[in-house]
PDB file of N, CA and C in Angstrom:
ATOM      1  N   UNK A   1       8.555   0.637   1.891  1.00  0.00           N
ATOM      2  CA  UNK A   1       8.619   1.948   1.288  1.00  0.00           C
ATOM      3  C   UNK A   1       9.409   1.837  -0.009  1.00  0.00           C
ATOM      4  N   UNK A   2       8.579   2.351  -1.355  1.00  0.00           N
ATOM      5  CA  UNK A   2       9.713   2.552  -2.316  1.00  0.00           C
ATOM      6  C   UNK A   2      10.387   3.297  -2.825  1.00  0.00           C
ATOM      7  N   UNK A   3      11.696   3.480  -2.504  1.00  0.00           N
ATOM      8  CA  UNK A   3      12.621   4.519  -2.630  1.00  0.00           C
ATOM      9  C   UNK A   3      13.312   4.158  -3.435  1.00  0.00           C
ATOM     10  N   UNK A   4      13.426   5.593  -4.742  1.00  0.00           N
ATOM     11  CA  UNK A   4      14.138   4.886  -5.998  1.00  0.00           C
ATOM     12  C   UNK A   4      15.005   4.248  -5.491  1.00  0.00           C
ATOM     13  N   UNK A   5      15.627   4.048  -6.634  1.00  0.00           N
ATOM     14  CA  UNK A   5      16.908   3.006  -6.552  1.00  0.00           C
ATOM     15  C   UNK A   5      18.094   3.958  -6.511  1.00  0.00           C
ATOM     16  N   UNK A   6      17.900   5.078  -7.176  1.00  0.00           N
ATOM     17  CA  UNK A   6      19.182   6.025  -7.030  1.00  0.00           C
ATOM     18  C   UNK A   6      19.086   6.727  -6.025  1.00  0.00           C
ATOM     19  N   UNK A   7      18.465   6.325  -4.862  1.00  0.00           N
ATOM     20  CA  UNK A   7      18.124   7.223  -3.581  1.00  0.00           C
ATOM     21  C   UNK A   7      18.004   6.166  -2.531  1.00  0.00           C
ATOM     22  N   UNK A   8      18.410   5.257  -2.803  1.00  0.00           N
ATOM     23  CA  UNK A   8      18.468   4.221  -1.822  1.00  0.00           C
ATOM     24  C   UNK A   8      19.710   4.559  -1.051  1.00  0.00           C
ATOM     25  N   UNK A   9      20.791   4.893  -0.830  1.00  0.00           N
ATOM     26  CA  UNK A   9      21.718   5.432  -0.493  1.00  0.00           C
ATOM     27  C   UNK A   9      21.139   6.793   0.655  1.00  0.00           C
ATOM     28  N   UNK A  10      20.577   7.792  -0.024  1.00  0.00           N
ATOM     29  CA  UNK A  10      20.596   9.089   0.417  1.00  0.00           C
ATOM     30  C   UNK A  10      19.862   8.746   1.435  1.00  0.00           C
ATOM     31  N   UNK A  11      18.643   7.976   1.409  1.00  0.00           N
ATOM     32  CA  UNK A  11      17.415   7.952   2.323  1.00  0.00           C
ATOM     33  C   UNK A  11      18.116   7.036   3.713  1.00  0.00           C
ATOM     34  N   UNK A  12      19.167   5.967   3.146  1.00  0.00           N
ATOM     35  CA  UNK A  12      19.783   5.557   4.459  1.00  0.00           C
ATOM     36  C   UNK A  12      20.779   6.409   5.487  1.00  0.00           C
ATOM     37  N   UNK A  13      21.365   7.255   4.980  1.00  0.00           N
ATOM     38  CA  UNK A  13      22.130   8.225   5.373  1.00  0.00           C
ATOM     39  C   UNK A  13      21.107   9.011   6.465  1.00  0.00           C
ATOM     40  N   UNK A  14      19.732   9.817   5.388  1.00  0.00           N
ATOM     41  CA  UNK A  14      19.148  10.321   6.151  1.00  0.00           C
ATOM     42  C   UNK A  14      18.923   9.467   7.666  1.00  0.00           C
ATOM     43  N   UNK A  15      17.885   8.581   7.001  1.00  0.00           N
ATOM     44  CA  UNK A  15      18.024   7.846   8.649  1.00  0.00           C
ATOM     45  C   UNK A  15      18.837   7.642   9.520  1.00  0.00           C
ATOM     46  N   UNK A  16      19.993   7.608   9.423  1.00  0.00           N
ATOM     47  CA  UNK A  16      21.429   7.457  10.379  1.00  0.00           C
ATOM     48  C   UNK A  16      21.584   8.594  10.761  1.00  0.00           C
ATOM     49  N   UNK A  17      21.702   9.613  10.177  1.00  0.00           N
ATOM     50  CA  UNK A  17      22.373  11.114  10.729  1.00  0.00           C
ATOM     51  C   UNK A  17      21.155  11.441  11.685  1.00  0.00           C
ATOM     52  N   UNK A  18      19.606  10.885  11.081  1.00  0.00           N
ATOM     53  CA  UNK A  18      18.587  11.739  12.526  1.00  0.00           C
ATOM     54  C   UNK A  18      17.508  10.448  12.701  1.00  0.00           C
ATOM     55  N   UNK A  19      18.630   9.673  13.404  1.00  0.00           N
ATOM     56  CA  UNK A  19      17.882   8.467  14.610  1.00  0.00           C
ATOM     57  C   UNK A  19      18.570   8.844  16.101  1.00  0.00           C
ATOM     58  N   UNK A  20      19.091  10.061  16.122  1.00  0.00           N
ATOM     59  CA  UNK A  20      19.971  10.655  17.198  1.00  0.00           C
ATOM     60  C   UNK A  20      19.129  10.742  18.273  1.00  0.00           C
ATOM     61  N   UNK A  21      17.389  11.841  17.903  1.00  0.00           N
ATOM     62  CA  UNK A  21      16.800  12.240  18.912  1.00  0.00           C
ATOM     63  C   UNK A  21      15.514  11.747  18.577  1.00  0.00           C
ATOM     64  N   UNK A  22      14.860  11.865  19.525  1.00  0.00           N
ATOM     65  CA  UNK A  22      13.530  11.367  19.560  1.00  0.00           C
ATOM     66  C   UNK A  22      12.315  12.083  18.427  1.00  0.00           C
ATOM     67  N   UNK A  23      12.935  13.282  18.482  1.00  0.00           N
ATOM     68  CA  UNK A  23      12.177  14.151  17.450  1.00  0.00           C
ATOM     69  C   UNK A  23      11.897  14.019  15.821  1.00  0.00           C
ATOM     70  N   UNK A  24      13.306  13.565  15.488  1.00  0.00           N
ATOM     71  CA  UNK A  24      14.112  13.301  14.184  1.00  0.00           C
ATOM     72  C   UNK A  24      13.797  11.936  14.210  1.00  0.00           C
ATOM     73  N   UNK A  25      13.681  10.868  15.053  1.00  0.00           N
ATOM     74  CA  UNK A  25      13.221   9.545  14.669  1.00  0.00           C
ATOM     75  C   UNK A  25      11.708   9.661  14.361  1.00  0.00           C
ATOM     76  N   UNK A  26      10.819  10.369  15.249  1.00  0.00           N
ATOM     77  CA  UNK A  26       9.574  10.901  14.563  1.00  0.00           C
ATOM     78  C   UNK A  26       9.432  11.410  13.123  1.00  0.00           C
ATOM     79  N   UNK A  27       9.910  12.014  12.800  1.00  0.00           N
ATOM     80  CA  UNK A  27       9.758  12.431  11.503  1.00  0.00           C
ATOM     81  C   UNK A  27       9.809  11.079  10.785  1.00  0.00           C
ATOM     82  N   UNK A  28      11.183  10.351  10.700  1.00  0.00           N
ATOM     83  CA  UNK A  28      11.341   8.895  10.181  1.00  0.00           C
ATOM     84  C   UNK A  28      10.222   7.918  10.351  1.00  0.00           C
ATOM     85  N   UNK A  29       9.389   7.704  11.633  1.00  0.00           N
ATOM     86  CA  UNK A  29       8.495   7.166  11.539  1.00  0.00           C
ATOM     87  C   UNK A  29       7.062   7.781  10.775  1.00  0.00           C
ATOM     88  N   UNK A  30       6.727   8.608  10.716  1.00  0.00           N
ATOM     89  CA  UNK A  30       5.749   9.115  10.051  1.00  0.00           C
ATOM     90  C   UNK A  30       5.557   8.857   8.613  1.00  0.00           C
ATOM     91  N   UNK A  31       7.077   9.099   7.774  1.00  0.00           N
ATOM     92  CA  UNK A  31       7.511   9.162   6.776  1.00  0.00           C
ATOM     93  C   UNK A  31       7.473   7.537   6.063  1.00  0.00           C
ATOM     94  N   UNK A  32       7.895   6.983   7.029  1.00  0.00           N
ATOM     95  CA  UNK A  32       7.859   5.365   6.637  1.00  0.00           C
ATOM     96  C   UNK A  32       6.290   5.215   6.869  1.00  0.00           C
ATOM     97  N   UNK A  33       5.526   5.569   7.756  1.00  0.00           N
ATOM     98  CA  UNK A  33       4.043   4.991   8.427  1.00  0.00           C
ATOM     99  C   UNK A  33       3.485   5.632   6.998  1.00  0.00           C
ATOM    100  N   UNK A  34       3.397   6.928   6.591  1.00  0.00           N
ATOM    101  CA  UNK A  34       2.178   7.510   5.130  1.00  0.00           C
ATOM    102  C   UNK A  34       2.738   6.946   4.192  1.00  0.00           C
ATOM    103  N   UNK A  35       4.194   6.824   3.833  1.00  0.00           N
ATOM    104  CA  UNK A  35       4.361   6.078   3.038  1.00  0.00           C
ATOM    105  C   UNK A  35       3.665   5.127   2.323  1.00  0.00           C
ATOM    106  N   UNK A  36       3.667   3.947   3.090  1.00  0.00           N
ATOM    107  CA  UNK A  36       3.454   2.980   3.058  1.00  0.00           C
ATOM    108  C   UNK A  36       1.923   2.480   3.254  1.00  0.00           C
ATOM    109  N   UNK A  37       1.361   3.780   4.025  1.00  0.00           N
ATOM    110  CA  UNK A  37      -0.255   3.784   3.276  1.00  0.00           C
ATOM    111  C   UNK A  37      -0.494   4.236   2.228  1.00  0.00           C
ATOM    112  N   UNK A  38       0.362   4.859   1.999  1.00  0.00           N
ATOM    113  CA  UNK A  38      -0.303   5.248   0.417  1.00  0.00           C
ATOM    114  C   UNK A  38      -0.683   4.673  -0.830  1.00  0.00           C
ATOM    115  N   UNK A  39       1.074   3.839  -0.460  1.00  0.00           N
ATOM    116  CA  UNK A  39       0.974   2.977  -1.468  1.00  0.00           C
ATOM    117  C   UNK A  39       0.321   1.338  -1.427  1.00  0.00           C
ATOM    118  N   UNK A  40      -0.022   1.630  -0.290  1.00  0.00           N
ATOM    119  CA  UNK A  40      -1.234   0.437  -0.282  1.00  0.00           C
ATOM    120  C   UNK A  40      -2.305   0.395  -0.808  1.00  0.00           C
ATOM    121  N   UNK A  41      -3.048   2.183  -0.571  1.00  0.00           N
ATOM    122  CA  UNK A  41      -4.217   2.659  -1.557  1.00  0.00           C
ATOM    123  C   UNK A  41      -3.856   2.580  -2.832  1.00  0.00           C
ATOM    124  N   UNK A  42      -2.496   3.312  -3.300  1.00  0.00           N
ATOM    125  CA  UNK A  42      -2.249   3.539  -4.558  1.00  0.00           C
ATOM    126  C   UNK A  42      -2.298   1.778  -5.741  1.00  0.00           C
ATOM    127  N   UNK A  43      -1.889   0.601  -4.858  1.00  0.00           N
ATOM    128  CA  UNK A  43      -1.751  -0.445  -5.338  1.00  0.00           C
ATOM    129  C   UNK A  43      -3.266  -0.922  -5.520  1.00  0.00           C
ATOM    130  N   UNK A  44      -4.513  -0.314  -4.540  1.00  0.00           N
ATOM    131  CA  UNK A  44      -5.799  -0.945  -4.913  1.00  0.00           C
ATOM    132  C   UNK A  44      -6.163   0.070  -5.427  1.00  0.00           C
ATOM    133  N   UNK A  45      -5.798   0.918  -6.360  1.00  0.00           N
ATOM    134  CA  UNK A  45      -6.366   1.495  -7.727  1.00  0.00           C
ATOM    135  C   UNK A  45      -6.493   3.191  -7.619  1.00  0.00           C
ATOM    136  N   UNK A  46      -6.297   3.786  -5.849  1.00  0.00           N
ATOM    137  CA  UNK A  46      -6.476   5.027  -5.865  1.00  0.00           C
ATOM    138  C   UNK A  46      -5.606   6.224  -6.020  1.00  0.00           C
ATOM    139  N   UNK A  47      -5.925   7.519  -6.693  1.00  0.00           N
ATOM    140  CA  UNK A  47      -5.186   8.296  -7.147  1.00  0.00           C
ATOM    141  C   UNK A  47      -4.393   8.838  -5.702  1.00  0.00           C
ATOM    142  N   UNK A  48      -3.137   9.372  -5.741  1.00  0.00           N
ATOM    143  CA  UNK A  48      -2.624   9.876  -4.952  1.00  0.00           C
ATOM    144  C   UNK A  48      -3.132  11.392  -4.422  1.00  0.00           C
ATOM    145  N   UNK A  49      -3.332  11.621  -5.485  1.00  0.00           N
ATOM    146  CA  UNK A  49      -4.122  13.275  -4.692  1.00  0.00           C
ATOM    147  C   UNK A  49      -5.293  12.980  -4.038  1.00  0.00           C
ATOM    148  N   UNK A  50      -5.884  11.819  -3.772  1.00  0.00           N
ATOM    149  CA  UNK A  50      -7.474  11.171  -3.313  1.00  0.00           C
ATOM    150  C   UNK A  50      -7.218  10.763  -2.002  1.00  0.00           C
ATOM    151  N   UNK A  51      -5.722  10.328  -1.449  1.00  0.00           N
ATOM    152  CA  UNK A  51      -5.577   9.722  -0.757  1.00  0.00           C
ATOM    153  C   UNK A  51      -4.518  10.270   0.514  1.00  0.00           C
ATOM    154  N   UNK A  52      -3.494  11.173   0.260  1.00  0.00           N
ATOM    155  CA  UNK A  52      -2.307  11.934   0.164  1.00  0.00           C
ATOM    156  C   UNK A  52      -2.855  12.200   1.898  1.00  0.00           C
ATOM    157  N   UNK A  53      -4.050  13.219   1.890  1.00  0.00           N
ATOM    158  CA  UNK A  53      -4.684  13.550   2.809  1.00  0.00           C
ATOM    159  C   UNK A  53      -5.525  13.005   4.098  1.00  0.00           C
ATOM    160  N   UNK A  54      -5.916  11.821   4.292  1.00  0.00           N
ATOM    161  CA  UNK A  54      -6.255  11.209   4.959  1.00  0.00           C
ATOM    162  C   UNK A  54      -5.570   9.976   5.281  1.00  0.00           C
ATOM    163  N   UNK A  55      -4.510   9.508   4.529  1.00  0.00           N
ATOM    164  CA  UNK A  55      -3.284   8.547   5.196  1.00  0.00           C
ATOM    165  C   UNK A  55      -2.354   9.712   5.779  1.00  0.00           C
ATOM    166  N   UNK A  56      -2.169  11.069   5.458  1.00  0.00           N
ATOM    167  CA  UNK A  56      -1.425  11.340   6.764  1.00  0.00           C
ATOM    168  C   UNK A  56      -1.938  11.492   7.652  1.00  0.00           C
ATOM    169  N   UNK A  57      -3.344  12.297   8.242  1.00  0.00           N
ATOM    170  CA  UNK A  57      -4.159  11.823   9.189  1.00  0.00           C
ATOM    171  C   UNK A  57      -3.476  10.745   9.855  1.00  0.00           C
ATOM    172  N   UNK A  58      -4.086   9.346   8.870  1.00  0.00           N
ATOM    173  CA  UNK A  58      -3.961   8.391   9.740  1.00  0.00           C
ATOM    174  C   UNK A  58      -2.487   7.631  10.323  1.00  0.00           C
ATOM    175  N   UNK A  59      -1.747   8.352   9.420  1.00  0.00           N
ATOM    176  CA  UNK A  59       0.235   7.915  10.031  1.00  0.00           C
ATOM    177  C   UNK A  59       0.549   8.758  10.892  1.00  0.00           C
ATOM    178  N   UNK A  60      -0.682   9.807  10.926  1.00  0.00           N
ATOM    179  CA  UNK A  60       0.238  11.091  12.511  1.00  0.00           C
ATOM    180  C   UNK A  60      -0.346   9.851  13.571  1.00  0.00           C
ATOM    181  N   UNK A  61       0.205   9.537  14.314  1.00  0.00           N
ATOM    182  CA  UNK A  61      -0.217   8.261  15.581  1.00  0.00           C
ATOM    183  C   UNK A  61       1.007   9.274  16.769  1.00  0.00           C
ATOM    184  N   UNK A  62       1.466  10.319  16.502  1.00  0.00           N
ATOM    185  CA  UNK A  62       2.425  10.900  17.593  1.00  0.00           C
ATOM    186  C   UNK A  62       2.438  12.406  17.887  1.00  0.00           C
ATOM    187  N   UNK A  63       1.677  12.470  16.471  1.00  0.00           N
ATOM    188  CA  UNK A  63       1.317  14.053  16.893  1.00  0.00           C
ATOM    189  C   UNK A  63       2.399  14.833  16.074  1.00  0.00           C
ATOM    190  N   UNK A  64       2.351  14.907  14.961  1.00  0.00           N
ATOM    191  CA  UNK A  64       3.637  15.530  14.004  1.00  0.00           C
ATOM    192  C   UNK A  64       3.743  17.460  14.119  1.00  0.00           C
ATOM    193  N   UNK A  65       4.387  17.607  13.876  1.00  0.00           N
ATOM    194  CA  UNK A  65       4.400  19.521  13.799  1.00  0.00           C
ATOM    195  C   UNK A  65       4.215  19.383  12.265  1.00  0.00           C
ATOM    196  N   UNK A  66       3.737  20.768  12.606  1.00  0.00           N
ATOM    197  CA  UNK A  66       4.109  21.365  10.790  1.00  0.00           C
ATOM    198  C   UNK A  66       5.215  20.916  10.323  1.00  0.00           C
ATOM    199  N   UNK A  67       6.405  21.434  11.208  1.00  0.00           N
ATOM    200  CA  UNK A  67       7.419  21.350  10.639  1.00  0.00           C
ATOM    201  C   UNK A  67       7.951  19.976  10.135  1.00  0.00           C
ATOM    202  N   UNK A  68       7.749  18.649  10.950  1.00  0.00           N
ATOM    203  CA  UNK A  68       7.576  17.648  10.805  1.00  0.00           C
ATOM    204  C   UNK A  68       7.210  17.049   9.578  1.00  0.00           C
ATOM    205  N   UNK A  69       5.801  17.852   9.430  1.00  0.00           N
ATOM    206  CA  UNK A  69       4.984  17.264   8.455  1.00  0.00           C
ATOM    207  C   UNK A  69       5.813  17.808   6.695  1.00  0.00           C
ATOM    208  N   UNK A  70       6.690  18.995   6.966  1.00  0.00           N
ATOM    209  CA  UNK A  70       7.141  19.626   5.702  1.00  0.00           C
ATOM    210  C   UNK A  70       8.403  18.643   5.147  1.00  0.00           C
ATOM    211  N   UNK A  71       9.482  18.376   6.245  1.00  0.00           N
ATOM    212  CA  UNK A  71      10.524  17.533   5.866  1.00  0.00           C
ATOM    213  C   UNK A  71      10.054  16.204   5.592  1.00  0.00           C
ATOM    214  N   UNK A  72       8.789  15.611   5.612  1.00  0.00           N
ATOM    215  CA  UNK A  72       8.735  14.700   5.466  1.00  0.00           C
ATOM    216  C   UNK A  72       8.247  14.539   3.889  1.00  0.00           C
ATOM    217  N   UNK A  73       7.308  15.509   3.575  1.00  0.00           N
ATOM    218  CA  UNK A  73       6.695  15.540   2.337  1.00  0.00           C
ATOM    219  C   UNK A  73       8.467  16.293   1.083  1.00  0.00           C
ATOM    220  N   UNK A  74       9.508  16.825   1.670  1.00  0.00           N
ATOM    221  CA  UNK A  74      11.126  17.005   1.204  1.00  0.00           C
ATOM    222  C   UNK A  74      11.485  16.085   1.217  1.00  0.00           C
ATOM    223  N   UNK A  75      11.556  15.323   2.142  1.00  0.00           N
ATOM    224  CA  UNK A  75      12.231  14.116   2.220  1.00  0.00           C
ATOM    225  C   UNK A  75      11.216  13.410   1.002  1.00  0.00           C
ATOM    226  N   UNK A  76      10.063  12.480   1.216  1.00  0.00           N
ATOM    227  CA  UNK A  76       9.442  11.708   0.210  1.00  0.00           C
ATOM    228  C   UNK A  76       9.717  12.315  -1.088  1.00  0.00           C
ATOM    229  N   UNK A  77       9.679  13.817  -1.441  1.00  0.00           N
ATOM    230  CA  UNK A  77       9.737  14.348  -2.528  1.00  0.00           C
ATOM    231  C   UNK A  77      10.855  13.715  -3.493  1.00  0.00           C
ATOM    232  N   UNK A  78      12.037  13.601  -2.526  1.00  0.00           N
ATOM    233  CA  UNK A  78      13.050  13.545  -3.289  1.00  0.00           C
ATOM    234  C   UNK A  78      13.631  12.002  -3.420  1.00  0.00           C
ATOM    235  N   UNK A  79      13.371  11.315  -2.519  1.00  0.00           N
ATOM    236  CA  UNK A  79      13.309   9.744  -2.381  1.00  0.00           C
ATOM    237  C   UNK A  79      12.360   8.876  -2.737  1.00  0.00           C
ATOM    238  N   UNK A  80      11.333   9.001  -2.625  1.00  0.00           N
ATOM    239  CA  UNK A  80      10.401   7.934  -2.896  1.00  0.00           C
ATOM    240  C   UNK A  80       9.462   7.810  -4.002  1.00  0.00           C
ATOM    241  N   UNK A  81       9.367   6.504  -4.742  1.00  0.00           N
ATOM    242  CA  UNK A  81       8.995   6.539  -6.069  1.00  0.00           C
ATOM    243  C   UNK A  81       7.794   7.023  -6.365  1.00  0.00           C
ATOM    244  N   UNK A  82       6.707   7.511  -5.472  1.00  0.00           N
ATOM    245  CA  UNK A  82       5.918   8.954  -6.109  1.00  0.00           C
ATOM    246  C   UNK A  82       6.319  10.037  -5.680  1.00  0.00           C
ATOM    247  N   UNK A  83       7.232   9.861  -5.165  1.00  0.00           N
ATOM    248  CA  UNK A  83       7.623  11.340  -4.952  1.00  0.00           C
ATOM    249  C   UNK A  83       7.346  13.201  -5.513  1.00  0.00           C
ATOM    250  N   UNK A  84       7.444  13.215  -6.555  1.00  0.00           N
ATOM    251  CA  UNK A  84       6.779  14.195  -7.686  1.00  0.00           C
ATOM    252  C   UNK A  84       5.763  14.548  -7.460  1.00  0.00           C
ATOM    253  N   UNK A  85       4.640  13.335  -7.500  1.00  0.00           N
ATOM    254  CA  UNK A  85       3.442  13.411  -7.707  1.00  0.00           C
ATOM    255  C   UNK A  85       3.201  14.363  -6.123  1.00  0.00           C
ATOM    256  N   UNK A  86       3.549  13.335  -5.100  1.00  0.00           N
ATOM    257  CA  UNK A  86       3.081  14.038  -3.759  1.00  0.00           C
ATOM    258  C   UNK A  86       3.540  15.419  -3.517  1.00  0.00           C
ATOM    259  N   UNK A  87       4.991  15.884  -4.169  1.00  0.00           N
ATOM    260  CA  UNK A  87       5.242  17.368  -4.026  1.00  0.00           C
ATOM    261  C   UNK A  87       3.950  18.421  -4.622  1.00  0.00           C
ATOM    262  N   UNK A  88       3.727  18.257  -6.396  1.00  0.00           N
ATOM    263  CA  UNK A  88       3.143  18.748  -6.670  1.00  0.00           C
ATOM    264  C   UNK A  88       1.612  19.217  -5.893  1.00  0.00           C
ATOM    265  N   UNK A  89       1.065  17.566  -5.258  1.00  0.00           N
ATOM    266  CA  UNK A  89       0.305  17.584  -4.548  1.00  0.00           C
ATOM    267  C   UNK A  89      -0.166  18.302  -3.352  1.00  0.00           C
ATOM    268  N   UNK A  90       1.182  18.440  -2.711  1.00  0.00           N
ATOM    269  CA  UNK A  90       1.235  19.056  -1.815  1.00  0.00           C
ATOM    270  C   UNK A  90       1.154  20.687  -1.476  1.00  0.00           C
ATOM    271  N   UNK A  91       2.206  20.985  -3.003  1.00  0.00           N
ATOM    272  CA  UNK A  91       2.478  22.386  -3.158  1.00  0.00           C
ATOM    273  C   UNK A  91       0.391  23.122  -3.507  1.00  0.00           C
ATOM    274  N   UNK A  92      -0.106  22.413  -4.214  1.00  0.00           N
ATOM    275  CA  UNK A  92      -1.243  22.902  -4.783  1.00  0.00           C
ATOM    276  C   UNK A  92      -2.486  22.959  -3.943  1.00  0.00           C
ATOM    277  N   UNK A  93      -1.816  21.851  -2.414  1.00  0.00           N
ATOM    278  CA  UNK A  93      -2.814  22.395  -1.213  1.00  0.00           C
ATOM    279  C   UNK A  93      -2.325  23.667  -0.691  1.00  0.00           C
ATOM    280  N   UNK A  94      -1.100  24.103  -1.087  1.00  0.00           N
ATOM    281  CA  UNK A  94      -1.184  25.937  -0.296  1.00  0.00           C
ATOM    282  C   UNK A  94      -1.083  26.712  -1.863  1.00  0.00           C
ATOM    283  N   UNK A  95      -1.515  26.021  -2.940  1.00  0.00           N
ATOM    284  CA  UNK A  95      -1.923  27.311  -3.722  1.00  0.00           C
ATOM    285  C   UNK A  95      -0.829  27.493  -4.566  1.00  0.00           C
ATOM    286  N   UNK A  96       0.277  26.510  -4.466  1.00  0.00           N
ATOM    287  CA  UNK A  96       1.379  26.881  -5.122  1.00  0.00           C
ATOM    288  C   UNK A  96       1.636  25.327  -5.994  1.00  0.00           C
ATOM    289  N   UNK A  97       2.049  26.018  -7.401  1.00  0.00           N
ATOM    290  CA  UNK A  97       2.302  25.008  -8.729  1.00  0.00           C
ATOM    291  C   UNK A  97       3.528  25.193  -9.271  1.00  0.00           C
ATOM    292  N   UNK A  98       4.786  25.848  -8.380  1.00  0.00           N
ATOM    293  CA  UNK A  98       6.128  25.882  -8.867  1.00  0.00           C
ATOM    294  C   UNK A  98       6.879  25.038  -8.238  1.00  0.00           C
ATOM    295  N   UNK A  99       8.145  25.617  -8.518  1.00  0.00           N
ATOM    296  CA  UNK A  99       9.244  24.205  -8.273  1.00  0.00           C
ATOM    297  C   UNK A  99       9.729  24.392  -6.628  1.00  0.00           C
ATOM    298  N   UNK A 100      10.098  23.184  -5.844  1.00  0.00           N
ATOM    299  CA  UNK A 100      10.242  23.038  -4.710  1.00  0.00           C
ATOM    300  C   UNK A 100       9.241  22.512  -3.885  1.00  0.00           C
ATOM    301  N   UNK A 101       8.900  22.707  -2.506  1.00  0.00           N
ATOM    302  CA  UNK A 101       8.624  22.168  -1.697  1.00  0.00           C
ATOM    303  C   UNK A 101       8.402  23.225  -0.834  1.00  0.00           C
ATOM    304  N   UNK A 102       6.866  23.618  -0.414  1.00  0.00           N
ATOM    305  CA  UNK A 102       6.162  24.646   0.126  1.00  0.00           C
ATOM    306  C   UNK A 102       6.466  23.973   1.610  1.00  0.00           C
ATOM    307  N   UNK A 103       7.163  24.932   2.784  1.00  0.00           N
ATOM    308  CA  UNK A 103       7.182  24.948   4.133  1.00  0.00           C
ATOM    309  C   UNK A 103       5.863  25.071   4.683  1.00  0.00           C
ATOM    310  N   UNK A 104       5.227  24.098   4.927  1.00  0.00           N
ATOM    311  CA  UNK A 104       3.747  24.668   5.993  1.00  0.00           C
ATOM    312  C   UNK A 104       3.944  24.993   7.593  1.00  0.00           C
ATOM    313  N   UNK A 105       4.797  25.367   7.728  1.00  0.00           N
ATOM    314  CA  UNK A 105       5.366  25.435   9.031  1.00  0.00           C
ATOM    315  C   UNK A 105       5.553  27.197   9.103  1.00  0.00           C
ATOM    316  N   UNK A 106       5.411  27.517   7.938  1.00  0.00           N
ATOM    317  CA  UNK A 106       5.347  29.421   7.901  1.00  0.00           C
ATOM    318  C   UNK A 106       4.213  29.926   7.884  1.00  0.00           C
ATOM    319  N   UNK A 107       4.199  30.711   8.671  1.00  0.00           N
ATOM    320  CA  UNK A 107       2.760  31.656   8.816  1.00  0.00           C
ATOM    321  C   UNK A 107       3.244  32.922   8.123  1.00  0.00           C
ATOM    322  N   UNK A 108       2.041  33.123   7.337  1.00  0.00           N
ATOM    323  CA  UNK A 108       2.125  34.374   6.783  1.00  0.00           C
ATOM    324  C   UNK A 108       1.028  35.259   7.505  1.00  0.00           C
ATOM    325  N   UNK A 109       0.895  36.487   7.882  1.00  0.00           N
ATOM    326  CA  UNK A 109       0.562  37.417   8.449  1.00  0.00           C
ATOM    327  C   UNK A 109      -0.263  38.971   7.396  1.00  0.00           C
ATOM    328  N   UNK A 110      -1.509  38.744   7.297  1.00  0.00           N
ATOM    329  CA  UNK A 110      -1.974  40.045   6.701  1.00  0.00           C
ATOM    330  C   UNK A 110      -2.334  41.290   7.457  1.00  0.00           C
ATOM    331  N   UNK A 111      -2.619  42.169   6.388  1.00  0.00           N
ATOM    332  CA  UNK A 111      -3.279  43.417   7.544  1.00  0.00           C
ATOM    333  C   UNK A 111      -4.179  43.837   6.445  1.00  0.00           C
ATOM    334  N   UNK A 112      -5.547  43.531   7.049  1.00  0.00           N
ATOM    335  CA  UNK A 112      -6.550  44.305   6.844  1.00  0.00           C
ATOM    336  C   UNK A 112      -6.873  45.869   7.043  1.00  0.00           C
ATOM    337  N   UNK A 113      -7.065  46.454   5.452  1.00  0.00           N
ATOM    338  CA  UNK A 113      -7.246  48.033   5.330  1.00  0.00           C
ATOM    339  C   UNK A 113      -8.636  48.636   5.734  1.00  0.00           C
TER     340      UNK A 113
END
């Protein structure tokens, strides 16, 4: 996994503070597992928005939650050297092109008039 260099620090921390529970080591594995497909695609020539989507598919091997799936794309956002790219990426699958990191773990609720 490549995690800047000025985040090499933060991302070990992360892992230490949540290898506690089984839940929180999930997230860690997922995070390391898409990772590291990605940038396997990304190294044989493919764009990250091409790919983003079907290596997590294939790194859920445990069955991730939403919620799961949100800290992980926070976490990569802010650690790992595409990081950016995959936020933006991410944010523009729910429709959103501003700053941060869209929770897919929230349901929003309408009412039809």
């Amino acid at each position: 996994m490549r995690i800047k260099t000025s985040e090499v620090e933060a991302y070990q921390k992360f892992k230490e503070v949540n290898s506690k529970d089984a839940y929180s080591k999930g997230i860690i594995t997922y995070i390391e597992k898409w990772s590291e497909l990605m940038e396997k695609e990304i190294e044989n020539g493919k764009k990250l928005e091409d790919i983003a989507k079907t290596t997590s598919c294939e790194a859920d091997t445990d069955g991730i939650t939403g919620y799961m799936y949100g800290v992980a794309v926070r976490i990569l956002s802010g650690v790992w050297e595409y990081g950016e790219e995959l936020r933006k990426w991410h944010n523009k699958e729910y429709g959103y092109e501003g700053e941060g990191c869209i929770n897919p773990a929230i349901i929003t609720i309408g009412v039809k008039e």
